[in-house]
Structures are given as structure tokens and as C-alpha cells.
Protein backbone atom coordinates (compact mmCIF):
# COMPACT_ATOMS: atom_id res chain seq x y z
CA UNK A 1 106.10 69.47 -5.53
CA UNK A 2 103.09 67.11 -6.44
CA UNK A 3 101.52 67.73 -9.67
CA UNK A 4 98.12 70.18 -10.09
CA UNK A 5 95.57 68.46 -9.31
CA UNK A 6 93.16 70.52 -12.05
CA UNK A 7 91.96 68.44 -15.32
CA UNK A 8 90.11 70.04 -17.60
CA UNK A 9 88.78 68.74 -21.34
CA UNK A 10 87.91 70.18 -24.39
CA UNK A 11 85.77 67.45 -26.39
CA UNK A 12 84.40 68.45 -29.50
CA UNK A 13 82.55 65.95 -31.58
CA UNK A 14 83.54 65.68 -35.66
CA UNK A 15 80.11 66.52 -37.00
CA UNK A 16 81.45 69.66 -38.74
CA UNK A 17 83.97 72.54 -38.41
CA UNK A 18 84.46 74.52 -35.35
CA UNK A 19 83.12 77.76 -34.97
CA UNK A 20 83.96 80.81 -33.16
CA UNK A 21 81.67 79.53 -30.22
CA UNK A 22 83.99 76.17 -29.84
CA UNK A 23 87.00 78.52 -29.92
CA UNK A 24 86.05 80.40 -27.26
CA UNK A 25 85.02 77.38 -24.98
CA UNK A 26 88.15 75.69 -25.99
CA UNK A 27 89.96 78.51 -24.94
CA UNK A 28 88.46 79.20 -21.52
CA UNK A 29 89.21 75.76 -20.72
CA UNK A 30 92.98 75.87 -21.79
CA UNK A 31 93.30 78.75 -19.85
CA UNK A 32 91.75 77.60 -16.93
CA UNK A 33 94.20 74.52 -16.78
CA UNK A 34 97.08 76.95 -17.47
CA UNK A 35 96.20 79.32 -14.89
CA UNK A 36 95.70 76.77 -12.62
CA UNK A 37 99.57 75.14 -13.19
CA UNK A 38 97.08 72.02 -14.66
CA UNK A 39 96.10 69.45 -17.18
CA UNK A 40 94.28 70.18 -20.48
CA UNK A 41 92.94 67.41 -22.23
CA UNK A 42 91.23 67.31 -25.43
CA UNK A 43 88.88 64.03 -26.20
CA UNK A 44 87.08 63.63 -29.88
CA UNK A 45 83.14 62.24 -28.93
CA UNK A 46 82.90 60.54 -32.10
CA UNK A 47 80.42 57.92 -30.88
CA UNK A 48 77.87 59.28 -33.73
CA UNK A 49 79.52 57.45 -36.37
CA UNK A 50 76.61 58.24 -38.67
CA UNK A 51 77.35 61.40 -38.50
CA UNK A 52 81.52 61.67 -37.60
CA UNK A 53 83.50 62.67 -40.27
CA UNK A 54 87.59 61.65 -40.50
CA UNK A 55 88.01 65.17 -42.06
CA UNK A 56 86.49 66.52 -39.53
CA UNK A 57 88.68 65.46 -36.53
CA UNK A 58 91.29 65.75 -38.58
CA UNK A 59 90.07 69.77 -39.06
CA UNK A 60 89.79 69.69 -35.01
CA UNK A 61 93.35 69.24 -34.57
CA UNK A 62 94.21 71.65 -37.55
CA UNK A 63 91.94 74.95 -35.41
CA UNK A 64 93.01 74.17 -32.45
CA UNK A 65 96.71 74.44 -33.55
CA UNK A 66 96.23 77.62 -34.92
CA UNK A 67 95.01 79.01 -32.20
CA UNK A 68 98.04 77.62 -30.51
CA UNK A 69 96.65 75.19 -27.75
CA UNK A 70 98.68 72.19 -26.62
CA UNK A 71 96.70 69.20 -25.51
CA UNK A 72 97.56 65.74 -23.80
CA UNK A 73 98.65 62.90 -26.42
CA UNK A 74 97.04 60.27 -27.03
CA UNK A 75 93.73 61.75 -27.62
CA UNK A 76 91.01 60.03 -26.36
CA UNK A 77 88.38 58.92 -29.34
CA UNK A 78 85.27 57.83 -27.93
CA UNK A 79 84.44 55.47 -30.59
CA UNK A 80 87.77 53.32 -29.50
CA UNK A 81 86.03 52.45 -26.24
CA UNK A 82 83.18 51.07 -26.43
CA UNK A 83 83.92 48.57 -23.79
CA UNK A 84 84.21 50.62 -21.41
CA UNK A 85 80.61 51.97 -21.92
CA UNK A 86 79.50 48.88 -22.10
CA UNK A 87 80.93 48.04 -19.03
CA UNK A 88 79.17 50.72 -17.12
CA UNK A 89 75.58 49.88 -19.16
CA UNK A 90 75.53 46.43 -17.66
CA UNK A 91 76.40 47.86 -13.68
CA UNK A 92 73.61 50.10 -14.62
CA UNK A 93 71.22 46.99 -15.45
CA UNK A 94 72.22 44.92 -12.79
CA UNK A 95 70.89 48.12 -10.21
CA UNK A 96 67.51 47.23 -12.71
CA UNK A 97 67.65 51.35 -13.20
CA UNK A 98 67.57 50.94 -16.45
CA UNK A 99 65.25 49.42 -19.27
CA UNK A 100 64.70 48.89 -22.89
CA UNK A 101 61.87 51.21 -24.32
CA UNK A 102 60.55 50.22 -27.60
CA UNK A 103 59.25 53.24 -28.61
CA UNK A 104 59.81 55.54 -31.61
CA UNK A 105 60.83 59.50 -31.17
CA UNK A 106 57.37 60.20 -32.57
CA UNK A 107 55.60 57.63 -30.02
CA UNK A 108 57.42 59.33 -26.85
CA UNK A 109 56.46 62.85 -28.14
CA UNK A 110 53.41 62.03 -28.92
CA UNK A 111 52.87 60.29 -25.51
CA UNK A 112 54.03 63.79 -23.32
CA UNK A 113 51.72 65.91 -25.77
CA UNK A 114 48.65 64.13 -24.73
CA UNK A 115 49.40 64.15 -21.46
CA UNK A 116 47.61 66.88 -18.75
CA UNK A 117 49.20 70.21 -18.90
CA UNK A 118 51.85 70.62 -17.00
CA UNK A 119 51.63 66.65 -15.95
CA UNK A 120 54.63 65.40 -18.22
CA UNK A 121 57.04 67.64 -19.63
CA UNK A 122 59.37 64.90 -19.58
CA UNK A 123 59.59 61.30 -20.47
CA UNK A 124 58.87 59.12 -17.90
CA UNK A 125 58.27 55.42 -19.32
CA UNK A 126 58.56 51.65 -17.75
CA UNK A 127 59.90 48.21 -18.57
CA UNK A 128 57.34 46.03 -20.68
CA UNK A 129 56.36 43.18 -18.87
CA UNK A 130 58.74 40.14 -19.74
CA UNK A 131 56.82 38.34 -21.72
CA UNK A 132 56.39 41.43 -24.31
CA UNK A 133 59.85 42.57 -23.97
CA UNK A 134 60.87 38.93 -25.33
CA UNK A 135 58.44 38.57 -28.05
CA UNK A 136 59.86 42.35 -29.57
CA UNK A 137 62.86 41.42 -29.22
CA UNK A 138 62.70 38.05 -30.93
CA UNK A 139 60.63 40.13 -33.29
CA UNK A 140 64.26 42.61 -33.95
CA UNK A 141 62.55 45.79 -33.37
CA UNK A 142 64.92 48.04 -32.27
CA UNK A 143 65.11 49.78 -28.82
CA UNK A 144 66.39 52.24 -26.76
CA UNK A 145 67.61 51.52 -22.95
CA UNK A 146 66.51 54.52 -20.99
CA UNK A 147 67.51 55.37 -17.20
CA UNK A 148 64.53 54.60 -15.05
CA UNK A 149 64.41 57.80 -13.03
CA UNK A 150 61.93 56.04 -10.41
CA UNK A 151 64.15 52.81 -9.87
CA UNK A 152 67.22 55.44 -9.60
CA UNK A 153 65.13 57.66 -7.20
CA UNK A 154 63.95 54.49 -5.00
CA UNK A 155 67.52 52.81 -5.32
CA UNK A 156 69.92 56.40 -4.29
CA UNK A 157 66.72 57.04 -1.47
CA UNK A 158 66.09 60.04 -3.24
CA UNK A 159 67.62 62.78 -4.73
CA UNK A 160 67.78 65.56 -2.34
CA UNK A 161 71.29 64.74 -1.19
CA UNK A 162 72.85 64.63 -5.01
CA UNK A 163 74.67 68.12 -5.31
CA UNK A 164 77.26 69.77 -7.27
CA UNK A 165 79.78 72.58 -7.91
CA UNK A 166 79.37 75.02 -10.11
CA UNK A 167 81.77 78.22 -10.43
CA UNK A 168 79.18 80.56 -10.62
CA UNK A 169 75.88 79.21 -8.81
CA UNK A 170 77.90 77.60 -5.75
CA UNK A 171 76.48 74.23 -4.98
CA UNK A 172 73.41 73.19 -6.79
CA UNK A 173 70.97 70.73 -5.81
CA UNK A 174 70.93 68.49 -8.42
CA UNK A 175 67.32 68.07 -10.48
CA UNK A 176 67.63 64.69 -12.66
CA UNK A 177 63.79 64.59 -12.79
CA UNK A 178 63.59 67.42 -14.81
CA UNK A 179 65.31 65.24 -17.84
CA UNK A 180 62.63 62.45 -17.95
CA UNK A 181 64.24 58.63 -18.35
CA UNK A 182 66.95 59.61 -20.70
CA UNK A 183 68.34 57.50 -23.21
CA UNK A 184 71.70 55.91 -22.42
CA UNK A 185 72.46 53.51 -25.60
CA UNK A 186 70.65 52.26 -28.05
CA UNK A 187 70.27 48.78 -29.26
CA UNK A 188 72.17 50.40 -32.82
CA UNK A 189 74.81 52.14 -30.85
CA UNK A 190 76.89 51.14 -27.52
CA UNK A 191 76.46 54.49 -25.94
CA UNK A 192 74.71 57.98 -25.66
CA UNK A 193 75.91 61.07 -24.81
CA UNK A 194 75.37 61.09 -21.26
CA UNK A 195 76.92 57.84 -20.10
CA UNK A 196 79.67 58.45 -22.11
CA UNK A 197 80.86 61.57 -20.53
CA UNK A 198 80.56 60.61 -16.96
CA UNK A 199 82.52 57.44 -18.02
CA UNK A 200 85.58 59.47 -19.91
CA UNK A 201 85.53 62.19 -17.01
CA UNK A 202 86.46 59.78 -14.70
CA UNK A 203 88.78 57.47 -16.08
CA UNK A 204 90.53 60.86 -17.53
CA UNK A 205 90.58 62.16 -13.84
CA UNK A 206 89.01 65.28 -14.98
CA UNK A 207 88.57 67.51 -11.90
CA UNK A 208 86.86 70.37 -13.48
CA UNK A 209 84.46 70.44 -16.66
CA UNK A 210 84.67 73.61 -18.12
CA UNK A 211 81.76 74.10 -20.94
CA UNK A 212 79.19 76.11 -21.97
CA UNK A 213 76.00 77.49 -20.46
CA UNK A 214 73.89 75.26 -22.97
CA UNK A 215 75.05 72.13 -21.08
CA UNK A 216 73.71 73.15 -17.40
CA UNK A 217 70.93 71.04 -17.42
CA UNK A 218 72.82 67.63 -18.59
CA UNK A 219 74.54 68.41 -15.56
CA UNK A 220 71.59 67.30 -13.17
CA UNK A 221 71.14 63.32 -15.37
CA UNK A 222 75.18 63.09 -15.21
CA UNK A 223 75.77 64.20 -12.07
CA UNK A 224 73.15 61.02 -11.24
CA UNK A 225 74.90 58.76 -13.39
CA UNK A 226 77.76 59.57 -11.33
CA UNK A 227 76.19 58.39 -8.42
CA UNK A 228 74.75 55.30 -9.30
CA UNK A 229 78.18 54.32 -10.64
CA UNK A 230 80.46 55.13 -7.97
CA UNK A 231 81.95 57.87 -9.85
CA UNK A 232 83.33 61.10 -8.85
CA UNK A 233 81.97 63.77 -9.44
CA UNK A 234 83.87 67.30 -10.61
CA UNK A 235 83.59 70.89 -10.24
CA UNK A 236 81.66 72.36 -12.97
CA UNK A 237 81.77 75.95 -14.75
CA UNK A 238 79.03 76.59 -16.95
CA UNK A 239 80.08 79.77 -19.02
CA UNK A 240 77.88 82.29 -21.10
CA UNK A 241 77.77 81.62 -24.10
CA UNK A 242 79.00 82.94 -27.62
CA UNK A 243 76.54 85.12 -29.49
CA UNK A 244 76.79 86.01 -32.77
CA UNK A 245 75.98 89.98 -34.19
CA UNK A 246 71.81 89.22 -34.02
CA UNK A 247 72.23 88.06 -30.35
CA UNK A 248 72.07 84.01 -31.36
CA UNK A 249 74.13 81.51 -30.62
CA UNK A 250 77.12 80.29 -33.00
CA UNK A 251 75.80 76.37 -34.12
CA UNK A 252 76.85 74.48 -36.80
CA UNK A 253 72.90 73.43 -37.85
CA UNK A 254 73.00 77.46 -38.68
CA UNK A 255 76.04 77.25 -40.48
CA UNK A 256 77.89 79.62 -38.39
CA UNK A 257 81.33 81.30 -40.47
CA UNK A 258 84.14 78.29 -39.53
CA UNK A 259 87.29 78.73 -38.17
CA UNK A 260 89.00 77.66 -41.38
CA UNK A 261 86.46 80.32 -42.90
CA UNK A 262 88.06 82.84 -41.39
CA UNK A 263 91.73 81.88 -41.93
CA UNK A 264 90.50 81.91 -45.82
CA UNK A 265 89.23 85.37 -45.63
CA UNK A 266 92.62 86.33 -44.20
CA UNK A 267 91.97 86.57 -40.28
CA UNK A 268 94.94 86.71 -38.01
CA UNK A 269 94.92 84.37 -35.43
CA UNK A 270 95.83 87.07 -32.66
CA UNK A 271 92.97 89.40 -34.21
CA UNK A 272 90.23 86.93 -33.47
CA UNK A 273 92.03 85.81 -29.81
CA UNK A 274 91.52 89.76 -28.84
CA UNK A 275 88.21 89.43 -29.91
CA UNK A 276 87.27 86.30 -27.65
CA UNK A 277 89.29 86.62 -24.75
């Protein structure tokens, strides 16, 4: 009998200690792949190496024992390949749907604020004429290269035919515009988020991304991504998310109670899988 076909991925990144809301997604996606007679993976997205911590991952591997998953070996660190996100930033130049924007966070908000109500609620910028771009660059400023959604829109002849999956919404007409020109590395550091994912997903083979509710709308700008790239697109469930006891969401900005919290205060692994699952 040929292997499952069903991939799934779990890919925290080490900017803190997981919470109860990474458990449960974790867990959803292990049992998915079980279910399913599949694959789970687990991949650290450590390309934020500001903000990465070794303890961290190292704490990753630690939770996720405890609460007695079994993952793929080797692990898959994002900030080991950089190459290959590299690789897929220049294919993504030599389309031209892609271009360095000089501009500051505070210059790009600034820039949809003054816009017309309703006009811009995304950023939608241009390449610099070639002449400017040059003299910045000689000049070191740093920059960001952002997707050009119109070059993307002209180059795919639209976007009307990009669809996906998704478990619970059937397919979905995918809406990239809705994103703006997102950033996709910067000249600082080889990758952002979204590039990277699409690139792991497929060289992983991962059939199904299984994540949470949150991460609906990156959907739409990777599932373009995909496209432009010749990539393959998977089947996608977007579950509800974790709330906590005042009806918000666990994060780590609020400083949600840790996994290894609650091991200190004396929580039994099976008492907190009964209250997930």
C-alpha cells in the first residue's frame, strides 16, 4: 500500500513560549495527520533572528513532548535556508512583480491615511524610476522588496481564476488585492513571512495546512505566490481560534500563562488535553 498522501506542519516561530493557543493548533494538526494514516511535520520559522531565541526552540521541542506529539526528524529551521528563498526572490524579479520600496513603516502609513476614504486601505506602491532607485541605493538606504500586485495581476491575467480549499468555506476565490504589495524580504533580511511559507510548504510536500483562523487572510497573498512560482497549492483548514476566560485570544504580546507555566503550577498533561480537545 502507497504511503498517505496527507502532510501537515506545525511551525511555530521561537519568539517566546507556547501557549495554550499553540497547543491546541499543534494538536489539531497532529491529529489530523494521524487520523488521516499521514505525515506530521513540525518546522521552527526562525527567520526573525532579531527576535529568535535558542531557548526558545529549544522550549518548543520540550512542550511539544509533553504533550506527547511525534514529529518528522530533521526539523526544518528556516534560518538554515536562506538559499532557497533567495532562489524564489530572484524568479519573482525576473517576472518584474516585484520591486524595492524605499519607504519607512511610518511613510507607507502615513501615505494610506491621507488617502480618500475608502480609496486605499492597502498599500499599493511602484518601482522608482531607475535613475532614483540607483542613486538610494548607492546612497545605502535600506529597502524593502514588495510584490507588485498590478504587475502580478497583469502577468497571471487576473485573479479571478486563483482559488483554494478550505475545510470549512469550500473553495474560495482567492482576494490578494485585499493585502496591498506586501513585503517579501528586506534588504536586512533574505525573506518575509509570506515567501517563506509557500517555499517550505512545497519543498516539504505539505498537502494540507492546518492553522488558525487568524491566518485566513495570508491565505489570499500566498495562495498568489504560489502561482506565480509554479507551486502547488494545498488544502487549507482555518480553525477557530483559542480564547481565553474574557473571550480574547491567547498571544504571547499579552503574556498569555505558558505551557511550562502550567507544568510549574502542577498541571497534568492529560488534564489540559481534556480541556483542548
Amino acid at each position: 500500500m502507497s504511503p498517505s498522501p496527507f502532510v501537515t506542519r506545525f511551525a511555530p516561530s521561537p519568539t517566546g513560549y507556547l501557549h495554550r493557543g499553540h497547543a491546541y493548533s499543534a494538536l489539531t494538526a497532529f491529529k489530523a495527520a494521524r487520523d488521516a494514516g499521514g505525515r506530521f511535520l513540525l518546522r521552527i520559522e526562525d527567520i526573525d533572528t532579531q527576535r529568535c531565541r535558542p531557548d526558545f526552540e529549544a522550549a518548543i521541542y520540550e512542550d511539544l513532548a509533553w504533550l506527547d506529539l511525534r514529529w518528522e526528524t530533521p526539523v526544518r529551521r528556516q534560518s538554515e535556508h536562506f538559499d532557497d528563498y533567495r532562489h524564489a526572490l530572484s524568479r519573482l524579479e525576473e517576472q518584474g512583480v516585484i520591486y524595492r520600496c524605499f519607504k519607512t513603516r511610518a511613510q507607507v502609513l502615513d501615505e494610506i491615511g491621507r488617502a480618500p476614504h475608502g480609496a486605499m486601505s492597502a498599500y499599493r506602491g511602484a518601482p522608482l524610476a531607475p535613475s532614483e532607485e540607483a542613486r538610494l541605493i548607492t546612497e545605502g538606504l535600506p529597502y524593502a522588496w514588495r510584490l507588485s500586485l498590478a504587475e502580478a495581476e497583469r502577468r497571471l491575467g487576473g485573479f479571478s481564476r486563483l482559488t483554494f480549499h478550505d475545510d470549512d468555506a469550500g473553495l474560495v476565490v482567492a482576494r490578494p488585492e485585499l493585502a496591498g504589495d506586501v513585503i517579501l524580504a528586506r534588504k536586512d533580511v533574505g525573506v518575509a513571512y509570506h515567501l517563506a511559507v509557500v517555499v517550505d510548504d512545497a519543498l516539504q510536500g505539505v498537502s494540507h495546512v492546518i492553522r488558525g483562523a487568524d491566518l485566513l487572510e495570508a491565505t489570499h497573498i500566498q495562495r498568489l505566490l504560489q502561482a506565480l512560482l509554479g507551486l502547488p497549492t494545498p488544502a487549507y483548514r482555518h480553525h477557530p481560534l483559542l480564547l481565553g476566560p474574557e473571550g480574547k485570544r491567547f498571544a504571547k504580546r499579552d503574556r498569555a500563562e505558558t505551557l511550562r507555566d502550567l507544568r510549574a503550577r502542577g498541571v497534568r498533561r492529560e488534564a489540559l488535553l481534556a480541556e483542548l480537545m
